[in-house]
C-alpha atoms as a PDB file:
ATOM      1  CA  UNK A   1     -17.435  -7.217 -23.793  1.00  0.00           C
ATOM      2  CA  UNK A   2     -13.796  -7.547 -24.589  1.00  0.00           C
ATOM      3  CA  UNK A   3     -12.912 -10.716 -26.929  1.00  0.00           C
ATOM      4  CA  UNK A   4      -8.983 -11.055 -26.767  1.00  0.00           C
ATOM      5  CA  UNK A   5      -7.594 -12.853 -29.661  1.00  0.00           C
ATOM      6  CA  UNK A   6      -4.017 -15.237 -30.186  1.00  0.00           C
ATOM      7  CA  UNK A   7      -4.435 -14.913 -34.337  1.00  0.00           C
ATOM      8  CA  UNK A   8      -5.684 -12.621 -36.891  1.00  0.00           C
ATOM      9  CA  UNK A   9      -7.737 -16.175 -38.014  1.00  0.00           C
ATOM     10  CA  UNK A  10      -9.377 -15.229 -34.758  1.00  0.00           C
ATOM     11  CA  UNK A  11      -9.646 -11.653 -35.230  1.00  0.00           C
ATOM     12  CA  UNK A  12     -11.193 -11.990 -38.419  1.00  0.00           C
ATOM     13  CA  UNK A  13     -13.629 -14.104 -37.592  1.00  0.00           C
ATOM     14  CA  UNK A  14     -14.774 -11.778 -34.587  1.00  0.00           C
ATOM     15  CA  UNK A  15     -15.110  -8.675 -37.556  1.00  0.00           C
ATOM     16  CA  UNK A  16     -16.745 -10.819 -40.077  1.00  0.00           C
ATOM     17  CA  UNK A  17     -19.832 -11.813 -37.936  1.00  0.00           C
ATOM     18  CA  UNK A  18     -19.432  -7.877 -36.293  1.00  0.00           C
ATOM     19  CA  UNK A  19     -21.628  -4.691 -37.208  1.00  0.00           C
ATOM     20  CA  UNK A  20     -18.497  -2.830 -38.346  1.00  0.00           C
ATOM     21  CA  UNK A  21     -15.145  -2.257 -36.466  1.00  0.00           C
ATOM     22  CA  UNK A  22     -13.534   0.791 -34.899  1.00  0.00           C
ATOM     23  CA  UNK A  23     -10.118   1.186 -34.431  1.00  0.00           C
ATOM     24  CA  UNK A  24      -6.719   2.732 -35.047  1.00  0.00           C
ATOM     25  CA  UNK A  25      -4.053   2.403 -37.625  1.00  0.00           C
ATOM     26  CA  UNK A  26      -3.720  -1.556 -37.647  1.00  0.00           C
ATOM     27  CA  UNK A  27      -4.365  -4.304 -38.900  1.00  0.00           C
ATOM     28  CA  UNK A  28      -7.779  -5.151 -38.117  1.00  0.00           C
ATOM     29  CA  UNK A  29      -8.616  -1.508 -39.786  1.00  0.00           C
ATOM     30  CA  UNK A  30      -7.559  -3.391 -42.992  1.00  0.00           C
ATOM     31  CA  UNK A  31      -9.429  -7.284 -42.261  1.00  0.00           C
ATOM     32  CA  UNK A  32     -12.520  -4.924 -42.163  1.00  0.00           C
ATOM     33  CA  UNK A  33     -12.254  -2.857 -45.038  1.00  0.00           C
ATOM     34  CA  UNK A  34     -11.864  -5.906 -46.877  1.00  0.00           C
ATOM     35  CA  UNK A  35     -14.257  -7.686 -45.470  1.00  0.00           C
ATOM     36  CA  UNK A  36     -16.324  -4.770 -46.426  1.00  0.00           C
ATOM     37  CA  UNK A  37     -17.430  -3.429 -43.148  1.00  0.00           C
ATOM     38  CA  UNK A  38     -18.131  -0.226 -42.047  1.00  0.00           C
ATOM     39  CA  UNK A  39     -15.113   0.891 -40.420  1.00  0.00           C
ATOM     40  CA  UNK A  40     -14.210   3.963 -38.427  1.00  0.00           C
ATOM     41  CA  UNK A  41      -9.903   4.087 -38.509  1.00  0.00           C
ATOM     42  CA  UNK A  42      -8.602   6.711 -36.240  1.00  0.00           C
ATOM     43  CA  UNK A  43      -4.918   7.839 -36.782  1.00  0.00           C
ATOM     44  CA  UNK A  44      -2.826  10.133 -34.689  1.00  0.00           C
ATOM     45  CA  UNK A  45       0.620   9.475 -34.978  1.00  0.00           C
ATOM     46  CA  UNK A  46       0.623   8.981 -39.415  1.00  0.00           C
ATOM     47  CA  UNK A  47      -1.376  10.926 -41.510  1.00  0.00           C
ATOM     48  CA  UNK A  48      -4.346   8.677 -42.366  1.00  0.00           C
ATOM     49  CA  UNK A  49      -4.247   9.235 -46.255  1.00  0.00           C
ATOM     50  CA  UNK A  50      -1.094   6.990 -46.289  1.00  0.00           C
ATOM     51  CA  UNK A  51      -2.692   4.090 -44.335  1.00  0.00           C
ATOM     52  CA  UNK A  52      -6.571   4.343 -44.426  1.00  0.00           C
ATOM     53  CA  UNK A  53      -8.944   1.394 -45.441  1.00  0.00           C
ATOM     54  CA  UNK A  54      -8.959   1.163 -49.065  1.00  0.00           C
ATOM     55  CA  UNK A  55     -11.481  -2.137 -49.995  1.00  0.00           C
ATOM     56  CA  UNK A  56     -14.457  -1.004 -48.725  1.00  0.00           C
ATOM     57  CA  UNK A  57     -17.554  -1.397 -51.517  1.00  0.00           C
ATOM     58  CA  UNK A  58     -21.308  -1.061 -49.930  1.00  0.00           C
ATOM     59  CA  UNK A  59     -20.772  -0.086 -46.527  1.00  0.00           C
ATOM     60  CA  UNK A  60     -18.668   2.763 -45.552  1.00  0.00           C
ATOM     61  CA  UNK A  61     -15.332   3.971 -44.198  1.00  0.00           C
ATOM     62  CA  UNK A  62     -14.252   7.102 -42.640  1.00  0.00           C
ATOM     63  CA  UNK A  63     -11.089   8.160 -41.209  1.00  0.00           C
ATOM     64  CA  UNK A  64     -10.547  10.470 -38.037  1.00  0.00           C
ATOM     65  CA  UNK A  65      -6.926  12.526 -38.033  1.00  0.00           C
ATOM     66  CA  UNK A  66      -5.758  14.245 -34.766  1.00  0.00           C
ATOM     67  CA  UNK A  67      -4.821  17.671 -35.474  1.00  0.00           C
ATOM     68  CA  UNK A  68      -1.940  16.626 -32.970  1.00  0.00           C
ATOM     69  CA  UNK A  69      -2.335  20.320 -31.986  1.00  0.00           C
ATOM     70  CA  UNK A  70      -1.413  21.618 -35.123  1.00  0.00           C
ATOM     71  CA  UNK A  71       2.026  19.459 -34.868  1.00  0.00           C
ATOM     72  CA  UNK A  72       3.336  17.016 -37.639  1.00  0.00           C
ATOM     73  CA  UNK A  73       2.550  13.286 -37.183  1.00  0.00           C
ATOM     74  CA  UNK A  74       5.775  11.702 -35.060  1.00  0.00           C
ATOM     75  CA  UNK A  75       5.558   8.379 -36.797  1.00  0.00           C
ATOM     76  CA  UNK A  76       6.506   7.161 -33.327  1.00  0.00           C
ATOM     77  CA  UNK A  77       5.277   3.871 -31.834  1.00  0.00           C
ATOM     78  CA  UNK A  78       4.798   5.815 -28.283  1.00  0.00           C
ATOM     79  CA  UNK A  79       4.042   9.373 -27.750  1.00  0.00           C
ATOM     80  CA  UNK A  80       4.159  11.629 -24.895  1.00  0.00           C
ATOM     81  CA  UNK A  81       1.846  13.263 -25.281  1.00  0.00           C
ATOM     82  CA  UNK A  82      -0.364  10.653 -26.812  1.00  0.00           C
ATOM     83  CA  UNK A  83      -1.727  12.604 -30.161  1.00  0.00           C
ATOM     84  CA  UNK A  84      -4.740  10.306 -30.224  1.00  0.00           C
ATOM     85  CA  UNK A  85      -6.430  12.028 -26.862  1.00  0.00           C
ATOM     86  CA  UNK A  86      -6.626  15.340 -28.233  1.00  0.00           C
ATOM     87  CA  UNK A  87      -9.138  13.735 -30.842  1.00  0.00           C
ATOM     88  CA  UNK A  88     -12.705  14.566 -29.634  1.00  0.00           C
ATOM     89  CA  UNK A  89     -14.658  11.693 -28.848  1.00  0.00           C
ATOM     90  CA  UNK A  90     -18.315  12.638 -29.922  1.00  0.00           C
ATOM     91  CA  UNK A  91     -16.452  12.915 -33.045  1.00  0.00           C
ATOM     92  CA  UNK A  92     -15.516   9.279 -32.986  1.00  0.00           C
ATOM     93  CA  UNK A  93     -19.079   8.456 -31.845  1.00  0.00           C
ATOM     94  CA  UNK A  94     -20.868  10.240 -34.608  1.00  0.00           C
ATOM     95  CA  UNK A  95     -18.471   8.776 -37.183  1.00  0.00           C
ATOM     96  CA  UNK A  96     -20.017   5.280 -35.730  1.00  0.00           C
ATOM     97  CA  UNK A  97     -23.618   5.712 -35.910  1.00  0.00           C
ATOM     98  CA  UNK A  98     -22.839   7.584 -39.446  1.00  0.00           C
ATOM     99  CA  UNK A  99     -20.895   4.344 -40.937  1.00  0.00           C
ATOM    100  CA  UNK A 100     -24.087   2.125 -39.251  1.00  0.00           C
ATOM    101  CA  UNK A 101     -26.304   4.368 -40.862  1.00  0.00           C
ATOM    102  CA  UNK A 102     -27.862   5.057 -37.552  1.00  0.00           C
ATOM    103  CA  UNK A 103     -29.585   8.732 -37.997  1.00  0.00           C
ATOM    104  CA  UNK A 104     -28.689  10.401 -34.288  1.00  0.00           C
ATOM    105  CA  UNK A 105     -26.857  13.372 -33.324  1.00  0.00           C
ATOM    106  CA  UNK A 106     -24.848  13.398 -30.501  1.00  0.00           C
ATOM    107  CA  UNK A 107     -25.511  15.993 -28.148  1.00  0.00           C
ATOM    108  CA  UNK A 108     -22.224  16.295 -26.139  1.00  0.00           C
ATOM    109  CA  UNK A 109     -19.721  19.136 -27.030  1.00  0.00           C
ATOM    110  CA  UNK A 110     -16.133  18.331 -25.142  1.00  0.00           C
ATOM    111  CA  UNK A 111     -14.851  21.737 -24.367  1.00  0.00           C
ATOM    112  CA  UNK A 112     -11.462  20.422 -22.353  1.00  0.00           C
ATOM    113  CA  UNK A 113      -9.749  17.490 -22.273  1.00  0.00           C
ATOM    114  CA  UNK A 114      -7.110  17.240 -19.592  1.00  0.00           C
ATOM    115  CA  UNK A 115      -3.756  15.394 -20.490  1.00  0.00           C
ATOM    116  CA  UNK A 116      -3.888  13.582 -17.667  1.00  0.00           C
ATOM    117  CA  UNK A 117      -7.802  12.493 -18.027  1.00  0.00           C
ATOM    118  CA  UNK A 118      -6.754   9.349 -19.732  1.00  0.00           C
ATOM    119  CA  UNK A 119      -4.744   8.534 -16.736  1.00  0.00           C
ATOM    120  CA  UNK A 120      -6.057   6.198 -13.405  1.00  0.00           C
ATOM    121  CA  UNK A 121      -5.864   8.006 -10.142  1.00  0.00           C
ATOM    122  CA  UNK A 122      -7.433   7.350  -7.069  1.00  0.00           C
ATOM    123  CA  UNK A 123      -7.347  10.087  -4.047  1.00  0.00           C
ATOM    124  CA  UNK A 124      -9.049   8.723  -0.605  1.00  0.00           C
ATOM    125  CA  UNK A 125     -10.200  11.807   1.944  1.00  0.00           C
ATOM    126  CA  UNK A 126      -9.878   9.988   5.055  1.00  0.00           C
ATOM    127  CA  UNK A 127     -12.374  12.034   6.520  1.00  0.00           C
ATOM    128  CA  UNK A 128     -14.042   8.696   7.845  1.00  0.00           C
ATOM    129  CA  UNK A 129     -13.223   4.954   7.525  1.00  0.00           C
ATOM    130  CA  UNK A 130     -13.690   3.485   3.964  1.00  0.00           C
ATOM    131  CA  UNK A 131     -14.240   0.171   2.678  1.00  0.00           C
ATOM    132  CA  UNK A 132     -12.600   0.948  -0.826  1.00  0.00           C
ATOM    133  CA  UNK A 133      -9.333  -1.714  -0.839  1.00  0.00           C
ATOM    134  CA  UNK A 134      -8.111  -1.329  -4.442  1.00  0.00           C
ATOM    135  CA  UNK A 135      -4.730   0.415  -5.309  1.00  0.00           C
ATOM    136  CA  UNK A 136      -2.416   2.449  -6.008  1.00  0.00           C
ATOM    137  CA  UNK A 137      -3.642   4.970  -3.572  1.00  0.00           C
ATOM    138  CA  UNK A 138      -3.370   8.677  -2.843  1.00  0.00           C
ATOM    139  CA  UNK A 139      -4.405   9.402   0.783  1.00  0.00           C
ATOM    140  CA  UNK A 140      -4.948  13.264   1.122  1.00  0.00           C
ATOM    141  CA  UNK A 141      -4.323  14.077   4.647  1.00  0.00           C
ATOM    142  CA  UNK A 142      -3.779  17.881   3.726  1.00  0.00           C
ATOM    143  CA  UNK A 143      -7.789  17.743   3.442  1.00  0.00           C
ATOM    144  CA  UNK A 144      -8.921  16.240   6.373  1.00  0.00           C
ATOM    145  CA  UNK A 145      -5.744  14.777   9.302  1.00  0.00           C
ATOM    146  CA  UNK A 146      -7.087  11.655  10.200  1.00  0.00           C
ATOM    147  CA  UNK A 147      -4.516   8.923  11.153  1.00  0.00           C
ATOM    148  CA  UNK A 148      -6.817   6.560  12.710  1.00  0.00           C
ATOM    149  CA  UNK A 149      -8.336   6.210   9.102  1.00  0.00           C
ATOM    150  CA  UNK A 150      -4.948   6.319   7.060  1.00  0.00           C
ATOM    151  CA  UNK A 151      -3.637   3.483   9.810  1.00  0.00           C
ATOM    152  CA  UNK A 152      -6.788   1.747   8.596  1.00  0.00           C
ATOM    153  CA  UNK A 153      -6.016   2.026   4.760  1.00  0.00           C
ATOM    154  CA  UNK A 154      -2.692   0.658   4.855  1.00  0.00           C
ATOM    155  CA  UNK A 155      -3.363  -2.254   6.488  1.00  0.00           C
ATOM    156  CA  UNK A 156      -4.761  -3.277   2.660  1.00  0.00           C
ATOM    157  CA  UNK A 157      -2.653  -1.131   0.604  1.00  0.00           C
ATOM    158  CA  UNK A 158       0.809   1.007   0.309  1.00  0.00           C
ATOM    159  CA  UNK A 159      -0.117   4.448  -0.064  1.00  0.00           C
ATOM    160  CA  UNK A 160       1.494   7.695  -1.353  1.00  0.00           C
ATOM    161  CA  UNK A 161       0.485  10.278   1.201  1.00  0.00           C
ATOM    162  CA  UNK A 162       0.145  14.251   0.948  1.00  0.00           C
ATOM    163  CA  UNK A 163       0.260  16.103   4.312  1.00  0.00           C
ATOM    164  CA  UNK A 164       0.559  19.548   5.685  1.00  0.00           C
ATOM    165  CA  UNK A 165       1.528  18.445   9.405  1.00  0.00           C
ATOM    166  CA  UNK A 166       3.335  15.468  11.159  1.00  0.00           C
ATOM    167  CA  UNK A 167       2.147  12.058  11.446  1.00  0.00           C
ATOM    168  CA  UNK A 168       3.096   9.705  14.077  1.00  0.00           C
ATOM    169  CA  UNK A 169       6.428   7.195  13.875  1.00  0.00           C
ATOM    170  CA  UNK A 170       4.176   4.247  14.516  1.00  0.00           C
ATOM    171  CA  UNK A 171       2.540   4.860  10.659  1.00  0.00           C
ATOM    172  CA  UNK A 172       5.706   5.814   9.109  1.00  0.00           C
ATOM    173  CA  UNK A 173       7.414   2.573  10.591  1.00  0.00           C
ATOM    174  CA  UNK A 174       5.247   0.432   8.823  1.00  0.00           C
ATOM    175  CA  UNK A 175       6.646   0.839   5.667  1.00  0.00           C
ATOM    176  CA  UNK A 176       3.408   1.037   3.565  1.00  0.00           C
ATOM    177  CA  UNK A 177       4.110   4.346   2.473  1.00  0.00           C
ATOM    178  CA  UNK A 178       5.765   4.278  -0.821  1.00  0.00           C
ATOM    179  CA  UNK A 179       5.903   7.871  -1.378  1.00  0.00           C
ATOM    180  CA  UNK A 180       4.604  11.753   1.156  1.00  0.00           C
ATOM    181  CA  UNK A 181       4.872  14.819  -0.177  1.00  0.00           C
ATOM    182  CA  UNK A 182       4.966  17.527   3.118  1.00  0.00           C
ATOM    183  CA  UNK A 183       3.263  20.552   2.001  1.00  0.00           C
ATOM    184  CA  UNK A 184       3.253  23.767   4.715  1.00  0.00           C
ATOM    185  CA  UNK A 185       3.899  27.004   5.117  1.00  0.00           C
ATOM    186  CA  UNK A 186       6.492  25.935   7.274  1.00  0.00           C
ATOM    187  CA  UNK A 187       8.344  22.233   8.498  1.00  0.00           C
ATOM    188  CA  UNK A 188       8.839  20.461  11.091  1.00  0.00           C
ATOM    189  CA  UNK A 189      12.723  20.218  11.800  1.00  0.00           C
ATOM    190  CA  UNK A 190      11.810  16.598  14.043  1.00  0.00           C
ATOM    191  CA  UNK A 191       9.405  14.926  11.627  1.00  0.00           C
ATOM    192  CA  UNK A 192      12.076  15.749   8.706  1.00  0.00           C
ATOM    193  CA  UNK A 193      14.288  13.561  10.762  1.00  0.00           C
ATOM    194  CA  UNK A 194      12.082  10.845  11.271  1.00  0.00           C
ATOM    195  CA  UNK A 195      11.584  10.750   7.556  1.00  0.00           C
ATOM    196  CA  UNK A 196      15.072  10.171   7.068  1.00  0.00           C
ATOM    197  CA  UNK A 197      15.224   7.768   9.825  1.00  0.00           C
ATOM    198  CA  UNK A 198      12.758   5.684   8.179  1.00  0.00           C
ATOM    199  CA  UNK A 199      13.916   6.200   4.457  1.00  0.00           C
ATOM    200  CA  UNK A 200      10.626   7.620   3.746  1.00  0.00           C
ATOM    201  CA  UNK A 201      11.028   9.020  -0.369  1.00  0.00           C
ATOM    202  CA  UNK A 202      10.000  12.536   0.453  1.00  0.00           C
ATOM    203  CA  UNK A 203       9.268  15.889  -1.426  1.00  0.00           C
ATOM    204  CA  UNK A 204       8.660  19.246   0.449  1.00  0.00           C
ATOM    205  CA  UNK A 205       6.779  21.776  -0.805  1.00  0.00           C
ATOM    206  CA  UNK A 206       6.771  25.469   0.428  1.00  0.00           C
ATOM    207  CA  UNK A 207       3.446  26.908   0.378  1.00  0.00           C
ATOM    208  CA  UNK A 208       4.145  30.331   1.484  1.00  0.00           C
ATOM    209  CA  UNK A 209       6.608  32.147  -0.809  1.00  0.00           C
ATOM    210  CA  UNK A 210       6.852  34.759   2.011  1.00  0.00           C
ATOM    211  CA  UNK A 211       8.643  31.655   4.012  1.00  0.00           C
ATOM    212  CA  UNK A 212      10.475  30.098   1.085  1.00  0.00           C
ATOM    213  CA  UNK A 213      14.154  31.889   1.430  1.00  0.00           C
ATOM    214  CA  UNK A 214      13.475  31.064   5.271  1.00  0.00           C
ATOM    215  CA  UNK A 215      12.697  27.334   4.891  1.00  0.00           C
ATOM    216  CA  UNK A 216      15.612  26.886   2.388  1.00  0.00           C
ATOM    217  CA  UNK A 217      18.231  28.326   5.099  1.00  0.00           C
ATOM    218  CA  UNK A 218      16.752  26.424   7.692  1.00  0.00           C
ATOM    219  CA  UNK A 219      16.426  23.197   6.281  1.00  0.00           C
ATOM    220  CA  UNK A 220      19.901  23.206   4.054  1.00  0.00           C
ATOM    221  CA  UNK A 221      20.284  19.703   3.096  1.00  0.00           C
ATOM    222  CA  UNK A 222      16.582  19.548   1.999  1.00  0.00           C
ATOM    223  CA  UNK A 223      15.470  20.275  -1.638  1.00  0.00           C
ATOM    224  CA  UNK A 224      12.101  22.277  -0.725  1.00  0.00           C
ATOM    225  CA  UNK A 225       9.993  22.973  -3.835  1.00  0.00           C
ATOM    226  CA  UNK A 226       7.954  26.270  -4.613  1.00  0.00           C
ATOM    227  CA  UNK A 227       4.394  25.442  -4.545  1.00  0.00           C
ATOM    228  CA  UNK A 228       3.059  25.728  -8.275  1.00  0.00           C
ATOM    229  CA  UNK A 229      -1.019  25.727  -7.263  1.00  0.00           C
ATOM    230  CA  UNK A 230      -1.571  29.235  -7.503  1.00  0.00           C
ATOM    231  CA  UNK A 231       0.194  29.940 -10.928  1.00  0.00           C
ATOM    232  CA  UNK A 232      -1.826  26.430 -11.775  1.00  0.00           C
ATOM    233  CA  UNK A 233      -4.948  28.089 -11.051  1.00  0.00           C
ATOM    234  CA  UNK A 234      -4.371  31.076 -12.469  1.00  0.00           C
ATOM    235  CA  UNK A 235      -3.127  29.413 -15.988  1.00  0.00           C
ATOM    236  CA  UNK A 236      -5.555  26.890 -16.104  1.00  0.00           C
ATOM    237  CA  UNK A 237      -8.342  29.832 -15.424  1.00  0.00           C
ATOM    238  CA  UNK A 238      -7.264  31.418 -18.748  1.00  0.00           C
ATOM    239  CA  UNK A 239      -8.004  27.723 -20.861  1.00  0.00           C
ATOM    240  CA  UNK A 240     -11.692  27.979 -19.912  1.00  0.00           C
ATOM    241  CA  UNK A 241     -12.340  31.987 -19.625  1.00  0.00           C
ATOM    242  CA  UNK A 242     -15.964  33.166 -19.585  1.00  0.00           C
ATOM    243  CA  UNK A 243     -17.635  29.401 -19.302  1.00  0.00           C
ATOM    244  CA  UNK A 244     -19.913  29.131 -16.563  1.00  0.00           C
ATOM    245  CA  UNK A 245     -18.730  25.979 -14.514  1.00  0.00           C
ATOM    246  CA  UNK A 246     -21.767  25.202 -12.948  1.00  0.00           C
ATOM    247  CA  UNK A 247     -23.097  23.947 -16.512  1.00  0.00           C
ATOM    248  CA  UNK A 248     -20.336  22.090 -17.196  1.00  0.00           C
ATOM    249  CA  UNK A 249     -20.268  18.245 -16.957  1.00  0.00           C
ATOM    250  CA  UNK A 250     -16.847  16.363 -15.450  1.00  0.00           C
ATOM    251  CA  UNK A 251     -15.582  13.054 -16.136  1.00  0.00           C
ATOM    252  CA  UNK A 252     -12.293  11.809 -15.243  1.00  0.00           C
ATOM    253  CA  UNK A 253     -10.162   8.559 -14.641  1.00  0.00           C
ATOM    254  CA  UNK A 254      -8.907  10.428 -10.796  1.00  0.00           C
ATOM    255  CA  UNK A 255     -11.449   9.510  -8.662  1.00  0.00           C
ATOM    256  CA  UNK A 256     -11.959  11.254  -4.867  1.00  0.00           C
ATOM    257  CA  UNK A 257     -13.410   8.415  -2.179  1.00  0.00           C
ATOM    258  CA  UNK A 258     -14.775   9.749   0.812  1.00  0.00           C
ATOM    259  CA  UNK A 259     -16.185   6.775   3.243  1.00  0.00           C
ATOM    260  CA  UNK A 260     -18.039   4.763   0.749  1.00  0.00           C
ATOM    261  CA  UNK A 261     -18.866   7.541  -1.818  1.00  0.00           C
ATOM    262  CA  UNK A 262     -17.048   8.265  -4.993  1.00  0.00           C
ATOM    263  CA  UNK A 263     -16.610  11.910  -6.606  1.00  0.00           C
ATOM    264  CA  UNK A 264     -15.531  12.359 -10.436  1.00  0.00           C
ATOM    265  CA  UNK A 265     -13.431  15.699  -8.849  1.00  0.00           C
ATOM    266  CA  UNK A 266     -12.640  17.548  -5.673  1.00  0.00           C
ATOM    267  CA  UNK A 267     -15.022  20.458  -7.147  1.00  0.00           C
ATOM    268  CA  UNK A 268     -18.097  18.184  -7.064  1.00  0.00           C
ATOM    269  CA  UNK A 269     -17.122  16.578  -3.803  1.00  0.00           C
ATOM    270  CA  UNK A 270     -17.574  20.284  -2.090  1.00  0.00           C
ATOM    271  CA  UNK A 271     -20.616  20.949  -4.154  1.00  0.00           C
ATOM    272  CA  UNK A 272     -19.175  23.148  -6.456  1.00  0.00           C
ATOM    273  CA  UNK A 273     -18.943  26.013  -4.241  1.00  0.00           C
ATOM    274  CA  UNK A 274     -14.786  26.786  -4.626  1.00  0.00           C
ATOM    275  CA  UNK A 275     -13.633  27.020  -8.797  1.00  0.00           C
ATOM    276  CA  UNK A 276      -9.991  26.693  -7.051  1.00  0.00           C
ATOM    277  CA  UNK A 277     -11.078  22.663  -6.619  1.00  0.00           C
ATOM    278  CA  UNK A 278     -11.425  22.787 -10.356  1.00  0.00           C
ATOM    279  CA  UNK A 279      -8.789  24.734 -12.055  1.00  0.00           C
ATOM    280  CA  UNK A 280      -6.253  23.154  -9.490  1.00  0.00           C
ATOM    281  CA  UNK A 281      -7.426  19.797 -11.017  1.00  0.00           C
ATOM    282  CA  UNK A 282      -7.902  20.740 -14.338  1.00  0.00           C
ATOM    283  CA  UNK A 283      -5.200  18.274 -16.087  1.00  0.00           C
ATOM    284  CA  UNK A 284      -7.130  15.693 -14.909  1.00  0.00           C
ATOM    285  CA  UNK A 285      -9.967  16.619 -16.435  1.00  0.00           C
ATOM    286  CA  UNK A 286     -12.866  15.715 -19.475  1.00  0.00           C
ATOM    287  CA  UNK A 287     -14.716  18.646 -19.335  1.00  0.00           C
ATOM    288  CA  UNK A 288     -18.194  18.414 -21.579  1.00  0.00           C
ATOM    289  CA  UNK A 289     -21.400  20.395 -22.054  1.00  0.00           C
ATOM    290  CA  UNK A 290     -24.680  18.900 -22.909  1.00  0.00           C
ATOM    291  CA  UNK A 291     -26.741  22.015 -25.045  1.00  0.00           C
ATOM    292  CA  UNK A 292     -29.770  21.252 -24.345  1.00  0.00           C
ATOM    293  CA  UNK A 293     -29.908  20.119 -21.045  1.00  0.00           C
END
């Protein structure tokens, strides 16, 4: 349940009758060591020695410090990327039920954490019709062409789209698509046009590097990108070398909607049977293990 509070009279009172308080270098870190909770502080952009909770008597107090990946604290009031992420959290979670006194080990080991797992994504398969109306949306038609479903979705919501063949006028005239990124081996000179016509923000990416230099002559007065998803794989192969996927758990803030279904990745969606679904998703990733499962 989240309280939100106007005052620190307010927040006070909310730690005072509360079984301890976690949180990060602030001020309520300090109301509760005073108040003599337990308190778990977490610090990623200071070193916690300078700022930790200092008034804590009976219960106890323990401080978390990213190792920032091996970086100096920035001292900065926003980070990119945030420092705090690459903290584990089972750590965080044992450091709770240690401060309550609760005796429990926690069984989950994170063995990735994606910089972009923190981030909210949503990628609809239009595949079939789906009653999923929230937003922003991604609408992969480079999975499954459907336009009778994307005509559907925007109806409710405007849409980024990612394609690998022409869709019709009729959808691009409708103005509910805020952003399409044309992926192919090669492109269609006539549905370039139309994309100009309509004023459609567009990026083209070549997915052939056979037909790059080609594409590039062809299309002059069009910035077409080199597709980065096979060096992605490859890279993101090398993070996680010699772990055995199918053992792995996945949780992450992207989620794929097929119909009325929701997948935590594109990997699970196909039943795990191609790793590229994986490693080309990787950033967007919380990759954990549970041992003895």
């Amino acid at each position: 349940m989240h309280l939100p509070t106007n005052s620190l009279k307010q927040c006070s009172y909310i730690i005072k009758n509360s079984l301890g308080h976690v949180g990060i270098d602030s001020v309520p870190v300090h109301i509760a060591s005073a108040l003599d909770k337990p308190v778990v502080g977490i610090y990623s952009h200071t070193y916690s020695n300078t700022c930790d909770p200092l008034w804590n008597k009976e219960s106890k107090a323990i401080t978390i410090e990213s190792d920032r990946g091996g970086k100096r604290p920035s001292f900065a009031l926003e980070e990119n990327p945030k420092t705090i992420n690459f903290i584990k959290p089972e750590k965080i979670a044992q450091s709770v039920l240690e401060v309550l006194g609760i005796d429990k080990e926690i069984k989950e080991k994170t063995i990735f954490m994606g910089p972009r797992s923190m981030l909210e994504c949503i990628e609809v398969i239009p595949s079939e019709p789906t009653s999923f109306e929230g937003g922003p949306i991604s609408v992969r038609m480079d999975l499954h062409h459907n336009e009778e479903v994307l005509k559907q979705i925007i109806q409710f919501a405007p849409v980024e789209v990612t394609l690998n063949r022409p869709i019709s006028a009729e959808i691009l005239a409708s103005k509910k698509i805020q952003r399409l990124t044309y992926e192919a081996d090669s492109f269609d000179e006539d549905f370039i046009e139309t994309l100009t016509k309509f004023g459609i923000n567009a990026t083209l990416v070549c997915s052939s590097s056979k037909n790059l230099e080609k594409e590039r002559t062809k299309h002059f007065n069009c910035l077409i990108h080199k597709t980065k998803k096979h060096s992605t794989i490859k890279g993101n192969k090398e993070k996680l070398k010699g772990i055995n996927l199918n053992s792995l758990k996945i949780k992450s803030n992207k989620k794929i909607i097929c119909g009325d279904k929701i997948y935590e990745s594109l990997f699970d969606k196909n039943d795990r049977k191609n790793e590229d679904d994986f490693f080309v998703d990787l950033d967007w990733l919380m990759v954990y293990d549970v041992p003895d499962e």
